[in-house]
N, C-alpha and C. Protein backbone atom coordinates (compact mmCIF):
# COMPACT_ATOMS: atom_id res chain seq x y z
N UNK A 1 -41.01 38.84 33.38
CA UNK A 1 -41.05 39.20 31.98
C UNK A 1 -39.71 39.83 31.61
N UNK A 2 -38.78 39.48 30.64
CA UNK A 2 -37.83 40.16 30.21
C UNK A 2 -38.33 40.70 29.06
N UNK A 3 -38.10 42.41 29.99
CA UNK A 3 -37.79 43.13 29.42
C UNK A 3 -37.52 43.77 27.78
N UNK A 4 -38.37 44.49 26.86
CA UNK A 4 -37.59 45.08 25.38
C UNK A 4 -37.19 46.10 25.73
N UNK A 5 -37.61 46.94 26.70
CA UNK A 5 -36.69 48.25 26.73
C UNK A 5 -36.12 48.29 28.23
N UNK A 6 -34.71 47.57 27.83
CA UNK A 6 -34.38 47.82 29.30
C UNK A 6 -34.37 49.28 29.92
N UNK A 7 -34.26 49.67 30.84
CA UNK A 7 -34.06 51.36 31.33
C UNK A 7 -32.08 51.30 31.15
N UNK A 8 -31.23 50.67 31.28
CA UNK A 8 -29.88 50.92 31.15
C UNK A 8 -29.56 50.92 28.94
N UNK A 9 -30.44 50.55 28.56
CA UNK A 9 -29.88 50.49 27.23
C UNK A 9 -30.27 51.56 26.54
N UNK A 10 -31.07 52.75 27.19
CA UNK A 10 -31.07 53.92 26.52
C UNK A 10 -30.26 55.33 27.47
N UNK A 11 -29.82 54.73 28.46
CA UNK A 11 -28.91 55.19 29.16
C UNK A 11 -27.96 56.64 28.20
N UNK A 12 -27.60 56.24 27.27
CA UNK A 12 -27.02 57.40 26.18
C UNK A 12 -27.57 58.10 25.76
N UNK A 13 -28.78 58.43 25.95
CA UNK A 13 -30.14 59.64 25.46
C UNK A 13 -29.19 61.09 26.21
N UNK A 14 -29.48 61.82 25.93
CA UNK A 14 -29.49 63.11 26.35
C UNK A 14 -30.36 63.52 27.27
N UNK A 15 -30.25 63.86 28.04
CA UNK A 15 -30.95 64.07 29.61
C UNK A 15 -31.92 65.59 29.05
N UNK A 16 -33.17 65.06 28.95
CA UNK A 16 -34.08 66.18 28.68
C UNK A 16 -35.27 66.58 29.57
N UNK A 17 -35.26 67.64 29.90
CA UNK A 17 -36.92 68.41 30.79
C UNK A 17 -38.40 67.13 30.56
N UNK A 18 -38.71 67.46 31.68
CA UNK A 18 -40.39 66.94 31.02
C UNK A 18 -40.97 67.28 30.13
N UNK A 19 -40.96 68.61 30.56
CA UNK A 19 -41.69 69.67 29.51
C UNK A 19 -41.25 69.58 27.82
N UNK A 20 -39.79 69.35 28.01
CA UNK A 20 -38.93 69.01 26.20
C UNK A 20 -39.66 67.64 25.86
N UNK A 21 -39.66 66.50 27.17
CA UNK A 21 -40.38 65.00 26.66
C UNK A 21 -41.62 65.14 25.89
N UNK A 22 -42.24 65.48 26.86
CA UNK A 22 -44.04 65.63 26.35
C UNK A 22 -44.13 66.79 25.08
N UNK A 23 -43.38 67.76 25.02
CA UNK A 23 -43.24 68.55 23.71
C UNK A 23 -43.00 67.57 22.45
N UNK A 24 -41.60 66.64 22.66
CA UNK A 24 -41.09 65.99 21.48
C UNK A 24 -42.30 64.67 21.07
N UNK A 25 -42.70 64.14 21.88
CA UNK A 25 -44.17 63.26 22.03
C UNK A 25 -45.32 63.44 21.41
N UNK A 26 -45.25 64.48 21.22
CA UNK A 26 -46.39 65.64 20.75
C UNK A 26 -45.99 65.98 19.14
N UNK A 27 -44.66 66.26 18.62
CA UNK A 27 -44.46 66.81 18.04
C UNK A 27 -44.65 66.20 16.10
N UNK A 28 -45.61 66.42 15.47
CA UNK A 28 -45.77 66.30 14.38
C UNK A 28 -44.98 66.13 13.41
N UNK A 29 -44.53 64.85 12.47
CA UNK A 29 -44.05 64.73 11.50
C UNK A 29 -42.61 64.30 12.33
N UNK A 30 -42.15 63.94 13.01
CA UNK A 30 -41.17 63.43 13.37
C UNK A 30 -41.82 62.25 14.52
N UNK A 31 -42.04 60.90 13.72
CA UNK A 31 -41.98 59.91 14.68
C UNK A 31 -40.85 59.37 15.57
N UNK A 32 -39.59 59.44 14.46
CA UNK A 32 -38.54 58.66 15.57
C UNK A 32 -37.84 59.87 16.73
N UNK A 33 -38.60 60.73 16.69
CA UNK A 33 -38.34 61.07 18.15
C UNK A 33 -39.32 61.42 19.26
N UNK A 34 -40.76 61.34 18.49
CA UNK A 34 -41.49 60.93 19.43
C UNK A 34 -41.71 59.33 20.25
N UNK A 35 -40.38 58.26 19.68
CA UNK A 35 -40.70 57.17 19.82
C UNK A 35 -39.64 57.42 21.04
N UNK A 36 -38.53 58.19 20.44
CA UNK A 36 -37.71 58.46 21.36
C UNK A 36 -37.55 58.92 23.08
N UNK A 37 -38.92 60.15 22.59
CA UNK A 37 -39.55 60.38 23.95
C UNK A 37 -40.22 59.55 24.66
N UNK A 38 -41.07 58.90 23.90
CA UNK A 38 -41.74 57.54 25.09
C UNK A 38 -40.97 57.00 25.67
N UNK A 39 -39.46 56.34 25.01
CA UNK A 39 -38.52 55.78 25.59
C UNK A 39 -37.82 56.53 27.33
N UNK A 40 -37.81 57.75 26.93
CA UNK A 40 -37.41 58.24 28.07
C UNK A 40 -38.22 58.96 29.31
N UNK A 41 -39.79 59.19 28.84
CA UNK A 41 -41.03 59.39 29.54
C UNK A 41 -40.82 57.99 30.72
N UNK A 42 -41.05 56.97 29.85
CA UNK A 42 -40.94 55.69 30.81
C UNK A 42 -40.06 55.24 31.59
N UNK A 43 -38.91 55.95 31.21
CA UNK A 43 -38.02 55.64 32.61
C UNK A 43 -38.16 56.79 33.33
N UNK A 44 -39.11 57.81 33.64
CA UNK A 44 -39.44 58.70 34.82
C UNK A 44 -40.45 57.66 35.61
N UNK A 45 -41.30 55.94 34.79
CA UNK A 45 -41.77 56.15 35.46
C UNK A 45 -41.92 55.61 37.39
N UNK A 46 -40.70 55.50 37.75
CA UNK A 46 -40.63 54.82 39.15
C UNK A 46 -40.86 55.93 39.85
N UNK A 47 -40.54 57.11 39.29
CA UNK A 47 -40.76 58.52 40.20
C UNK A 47 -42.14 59.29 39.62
N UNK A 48 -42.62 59.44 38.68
CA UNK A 48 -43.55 60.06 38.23
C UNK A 48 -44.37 59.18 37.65
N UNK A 49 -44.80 57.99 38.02
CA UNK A 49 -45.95 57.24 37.89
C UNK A 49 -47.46 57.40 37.06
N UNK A 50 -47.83 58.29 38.19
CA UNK A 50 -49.28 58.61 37.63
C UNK A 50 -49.26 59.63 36.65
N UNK A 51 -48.23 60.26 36.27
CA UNK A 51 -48.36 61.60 35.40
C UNK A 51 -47.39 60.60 34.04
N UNK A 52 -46.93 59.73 33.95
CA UNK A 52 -46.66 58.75 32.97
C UNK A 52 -47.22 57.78 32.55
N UNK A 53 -48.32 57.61 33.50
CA UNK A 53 -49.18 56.55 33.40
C UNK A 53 -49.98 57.29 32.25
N UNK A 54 -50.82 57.95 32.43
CA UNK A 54 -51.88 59.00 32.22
C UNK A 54 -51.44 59.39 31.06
N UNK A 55 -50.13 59.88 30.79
CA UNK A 55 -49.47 60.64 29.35
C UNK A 55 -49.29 59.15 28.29
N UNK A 56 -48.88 58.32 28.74
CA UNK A 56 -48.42 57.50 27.30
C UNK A 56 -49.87 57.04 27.12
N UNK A 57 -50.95 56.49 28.27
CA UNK A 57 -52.20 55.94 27.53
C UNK A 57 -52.76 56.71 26.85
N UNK A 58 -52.63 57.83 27.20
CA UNK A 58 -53.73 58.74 26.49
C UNK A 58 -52.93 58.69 24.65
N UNK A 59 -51.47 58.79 24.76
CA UNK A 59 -50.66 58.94 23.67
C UNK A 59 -51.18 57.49 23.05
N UNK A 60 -51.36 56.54 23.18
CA UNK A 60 -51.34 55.54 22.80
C UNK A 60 -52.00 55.33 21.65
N UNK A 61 -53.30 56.02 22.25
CA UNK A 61 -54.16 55.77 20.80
C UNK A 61 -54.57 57.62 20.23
N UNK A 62 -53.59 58.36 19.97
CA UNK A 62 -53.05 60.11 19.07
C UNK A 62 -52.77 59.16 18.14
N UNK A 63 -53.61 59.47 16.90
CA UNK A 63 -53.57 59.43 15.73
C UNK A 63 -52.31 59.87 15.30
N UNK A 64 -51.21 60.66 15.80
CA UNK A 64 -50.20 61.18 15.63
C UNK A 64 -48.86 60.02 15.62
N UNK A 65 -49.84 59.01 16.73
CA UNK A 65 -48.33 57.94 17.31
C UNK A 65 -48.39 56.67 16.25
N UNK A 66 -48.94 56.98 15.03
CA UNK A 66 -49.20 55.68 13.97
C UNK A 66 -48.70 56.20 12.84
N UNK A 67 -47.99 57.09 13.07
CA UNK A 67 -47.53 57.46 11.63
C UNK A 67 -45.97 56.52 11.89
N UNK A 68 -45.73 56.28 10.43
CA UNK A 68 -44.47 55.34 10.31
C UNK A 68 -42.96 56.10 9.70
N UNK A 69 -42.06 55.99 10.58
CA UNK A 69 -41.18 56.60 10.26
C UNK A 69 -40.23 55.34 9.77
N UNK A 70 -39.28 55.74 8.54
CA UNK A 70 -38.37 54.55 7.90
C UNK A 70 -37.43 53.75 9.32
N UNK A 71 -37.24 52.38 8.74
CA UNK A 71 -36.35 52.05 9.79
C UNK A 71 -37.03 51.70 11.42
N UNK A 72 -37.79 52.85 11.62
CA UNK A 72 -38.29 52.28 13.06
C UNK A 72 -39.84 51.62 12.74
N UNK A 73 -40.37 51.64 13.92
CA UNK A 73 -41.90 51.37 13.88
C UNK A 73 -42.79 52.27 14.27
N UNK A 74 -43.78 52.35 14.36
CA UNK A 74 -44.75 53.52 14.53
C UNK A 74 -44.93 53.43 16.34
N UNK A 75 -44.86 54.48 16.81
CA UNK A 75 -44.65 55.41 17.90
C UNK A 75 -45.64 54.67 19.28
N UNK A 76 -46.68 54.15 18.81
CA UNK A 76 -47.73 53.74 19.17
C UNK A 76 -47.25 52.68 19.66
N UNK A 77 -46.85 51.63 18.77
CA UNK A 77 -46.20 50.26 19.16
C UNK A 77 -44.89 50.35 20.16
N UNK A 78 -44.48 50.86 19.94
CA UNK A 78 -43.30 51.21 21.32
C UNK A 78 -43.98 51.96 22.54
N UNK A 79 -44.95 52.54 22.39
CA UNK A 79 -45.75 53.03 24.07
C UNK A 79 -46.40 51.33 24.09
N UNK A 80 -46.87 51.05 23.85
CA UNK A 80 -47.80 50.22 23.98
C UNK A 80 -47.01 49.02 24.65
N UNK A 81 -46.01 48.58 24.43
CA UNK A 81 -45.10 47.81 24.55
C UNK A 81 -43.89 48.50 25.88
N UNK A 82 -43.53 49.68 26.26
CA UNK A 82 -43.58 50.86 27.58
C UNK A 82 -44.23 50.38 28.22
N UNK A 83 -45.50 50.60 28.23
CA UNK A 83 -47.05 50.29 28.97
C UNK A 83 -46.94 49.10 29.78
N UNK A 84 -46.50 48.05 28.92
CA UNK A 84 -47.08 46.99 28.97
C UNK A 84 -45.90 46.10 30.15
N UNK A 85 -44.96 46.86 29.60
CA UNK A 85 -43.34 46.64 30.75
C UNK A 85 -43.34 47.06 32.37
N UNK A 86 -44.10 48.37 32.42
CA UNK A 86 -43.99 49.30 33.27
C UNK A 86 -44.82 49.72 34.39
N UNK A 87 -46.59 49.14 33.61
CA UNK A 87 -47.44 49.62 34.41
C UNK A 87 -47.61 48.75 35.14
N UNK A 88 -48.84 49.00 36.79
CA UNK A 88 -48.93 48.47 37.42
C UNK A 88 -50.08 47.41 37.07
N UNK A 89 -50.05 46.19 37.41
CA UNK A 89 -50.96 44.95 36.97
C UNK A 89 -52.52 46.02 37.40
N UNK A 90 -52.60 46.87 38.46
CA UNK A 90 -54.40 47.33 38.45
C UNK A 90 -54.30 48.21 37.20
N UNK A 91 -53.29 48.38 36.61
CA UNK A 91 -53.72 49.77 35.52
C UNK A 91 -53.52 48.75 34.00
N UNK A 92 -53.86 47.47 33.89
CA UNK A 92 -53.35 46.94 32.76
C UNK A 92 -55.31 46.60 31.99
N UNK A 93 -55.78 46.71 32.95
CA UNK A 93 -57.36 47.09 32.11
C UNK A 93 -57.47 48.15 30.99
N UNK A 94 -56.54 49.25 31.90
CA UNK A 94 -56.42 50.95 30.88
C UNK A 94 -55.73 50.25 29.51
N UNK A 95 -54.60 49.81 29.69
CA UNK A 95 -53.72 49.62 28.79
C UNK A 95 -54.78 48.89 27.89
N UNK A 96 -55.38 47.33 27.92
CA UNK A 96 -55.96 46.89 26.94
C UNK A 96 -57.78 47.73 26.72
N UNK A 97 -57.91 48.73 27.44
CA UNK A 97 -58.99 49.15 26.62
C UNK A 97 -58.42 50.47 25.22
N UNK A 98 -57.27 50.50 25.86
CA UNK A 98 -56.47 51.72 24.40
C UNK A 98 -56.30 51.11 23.73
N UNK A 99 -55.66 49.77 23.78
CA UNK A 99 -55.36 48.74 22.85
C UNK A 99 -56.56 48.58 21.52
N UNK A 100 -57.50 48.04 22.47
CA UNK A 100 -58.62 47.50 21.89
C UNK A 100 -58.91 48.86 20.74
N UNK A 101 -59.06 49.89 21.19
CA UNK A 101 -59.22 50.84 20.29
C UNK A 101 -58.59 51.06 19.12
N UNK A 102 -57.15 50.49 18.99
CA UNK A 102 -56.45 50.34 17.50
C UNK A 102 -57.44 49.77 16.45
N UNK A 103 -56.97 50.04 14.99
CA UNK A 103 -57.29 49.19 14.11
C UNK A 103 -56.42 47.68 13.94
N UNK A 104 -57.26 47.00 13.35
CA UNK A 104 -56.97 45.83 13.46
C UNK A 104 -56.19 45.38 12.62
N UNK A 105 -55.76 46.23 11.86
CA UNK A 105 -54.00 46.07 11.17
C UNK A 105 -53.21 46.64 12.06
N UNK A 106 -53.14 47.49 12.87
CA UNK A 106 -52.12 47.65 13.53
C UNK A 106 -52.26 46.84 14.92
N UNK A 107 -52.80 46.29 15.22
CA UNK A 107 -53.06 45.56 15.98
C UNK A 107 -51.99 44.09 16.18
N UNK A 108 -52.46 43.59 14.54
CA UNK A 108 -51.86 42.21 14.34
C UNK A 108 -50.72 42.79 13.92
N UNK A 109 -49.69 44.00 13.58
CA UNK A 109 -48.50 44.13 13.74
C UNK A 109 -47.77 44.46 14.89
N UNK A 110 -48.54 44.38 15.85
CA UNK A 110 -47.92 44.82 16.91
C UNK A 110 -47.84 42.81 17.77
N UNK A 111 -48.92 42.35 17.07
CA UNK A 111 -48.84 40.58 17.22
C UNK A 111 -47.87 39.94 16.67
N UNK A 112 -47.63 40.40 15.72
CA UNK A 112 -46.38 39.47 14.91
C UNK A 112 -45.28 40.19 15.49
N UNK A 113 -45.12 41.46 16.06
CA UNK A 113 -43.52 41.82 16.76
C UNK A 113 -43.75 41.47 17.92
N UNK A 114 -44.51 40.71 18.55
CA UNK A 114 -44.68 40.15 20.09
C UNK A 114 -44.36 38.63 19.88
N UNK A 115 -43.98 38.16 18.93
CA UNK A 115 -44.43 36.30 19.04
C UNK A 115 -43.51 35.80 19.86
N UNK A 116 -42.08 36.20 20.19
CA UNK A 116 -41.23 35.49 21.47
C UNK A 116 -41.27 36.73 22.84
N UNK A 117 -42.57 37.60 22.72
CA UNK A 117 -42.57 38.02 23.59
C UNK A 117 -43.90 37.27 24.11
N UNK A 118 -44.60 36.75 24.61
CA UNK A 118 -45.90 35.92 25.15
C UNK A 118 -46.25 37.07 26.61
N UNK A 119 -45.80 37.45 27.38
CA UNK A 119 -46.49 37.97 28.61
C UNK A 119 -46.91 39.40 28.28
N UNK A 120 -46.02 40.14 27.01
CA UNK A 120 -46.59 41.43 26.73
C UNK A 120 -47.98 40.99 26.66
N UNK A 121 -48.11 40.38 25.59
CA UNK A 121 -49.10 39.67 24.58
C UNK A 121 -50.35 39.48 25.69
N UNK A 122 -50.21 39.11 26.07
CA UNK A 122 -51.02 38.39 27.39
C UNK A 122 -51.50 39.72 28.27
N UNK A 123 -50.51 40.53 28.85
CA UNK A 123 -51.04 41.89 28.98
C UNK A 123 -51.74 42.94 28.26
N UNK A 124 -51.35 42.84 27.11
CA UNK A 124 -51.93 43.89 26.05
C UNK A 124 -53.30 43.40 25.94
N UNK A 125 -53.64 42.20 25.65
CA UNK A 125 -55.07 41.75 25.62
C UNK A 125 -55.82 40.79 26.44
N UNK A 126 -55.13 41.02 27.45
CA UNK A 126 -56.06 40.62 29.28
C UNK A 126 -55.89 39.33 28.75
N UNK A 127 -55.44 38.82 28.31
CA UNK A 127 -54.40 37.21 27.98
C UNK A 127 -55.58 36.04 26.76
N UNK A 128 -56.33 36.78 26.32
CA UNK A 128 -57.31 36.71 25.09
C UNK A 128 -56.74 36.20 23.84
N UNK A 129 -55.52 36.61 23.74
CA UNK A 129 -54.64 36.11 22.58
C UNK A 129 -53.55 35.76 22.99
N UNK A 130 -53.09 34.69 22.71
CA UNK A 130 -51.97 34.14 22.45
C UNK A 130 -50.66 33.69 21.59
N UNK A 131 -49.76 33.76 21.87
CA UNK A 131 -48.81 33.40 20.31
C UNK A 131 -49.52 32.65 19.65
N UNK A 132 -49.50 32.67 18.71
CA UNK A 132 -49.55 31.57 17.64
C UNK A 132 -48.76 30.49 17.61
């Protein structure tokens, strides 16, 4: 699967604590840097696995990670799409039962920003849907 977030193309982030990640992740009314933090949560995860695993699913479906900030996309759709890059094929059940839990408008926008991606697609919904 190639890759949307490579781990070298956010390489220019500012090197921040866990504790600052999962704070900024958390943090209300600022999506594009909680999108920011997922970005860099997920590249802990070759070393911190299960404690990244565990933090973005649960983030996945926080009513917090669907708010839309201008310019980017909602917070949710970039974990989800993290997730979907990163986790291990036994933990991709977790991933599409958070999934499944979206509404079904955000759902099919997260379908129409997948259409030349096909294996996310296929992961996100245990391979149930397909491009169009």
């Amino acid at each position: 699967m190639q890759k949307l977030f490579p781990p070298d193309q956010f390489a220019h982030l500012p090197p921040r604590s866990w504790e600052e990640l999962i704070a900024m992740l958390r943090a209300e009314g600022h999506p594009l840097g909680r999108t920011v933090a997922a970005i860099q949560l997920a590249g802990h995860m070759p070393t911190r696995y299960d404690e990244c695993a565990a933090l973005l699913l649960a983030e996945m479906t926080n009513p917090i990670q669907f708010e839309v900030a201008s310019l980017t996309p909602f917070p949710a759709l970039t974990i989800a799409v993290l997730l979907a890059e990163n986790l291990r094929p036994a933990d991709y059940p977790q991933l599409q039962a958070a999934f499944d839990r979206w509404e079904a408008f955000h759902q099919e926008y997260l379908f129409k920003d997948l259409e030349k991606s096909p294996d996310h697609l296929r992961i996100l919904t245990g391979g149930h849907r397909e491009v169009d």
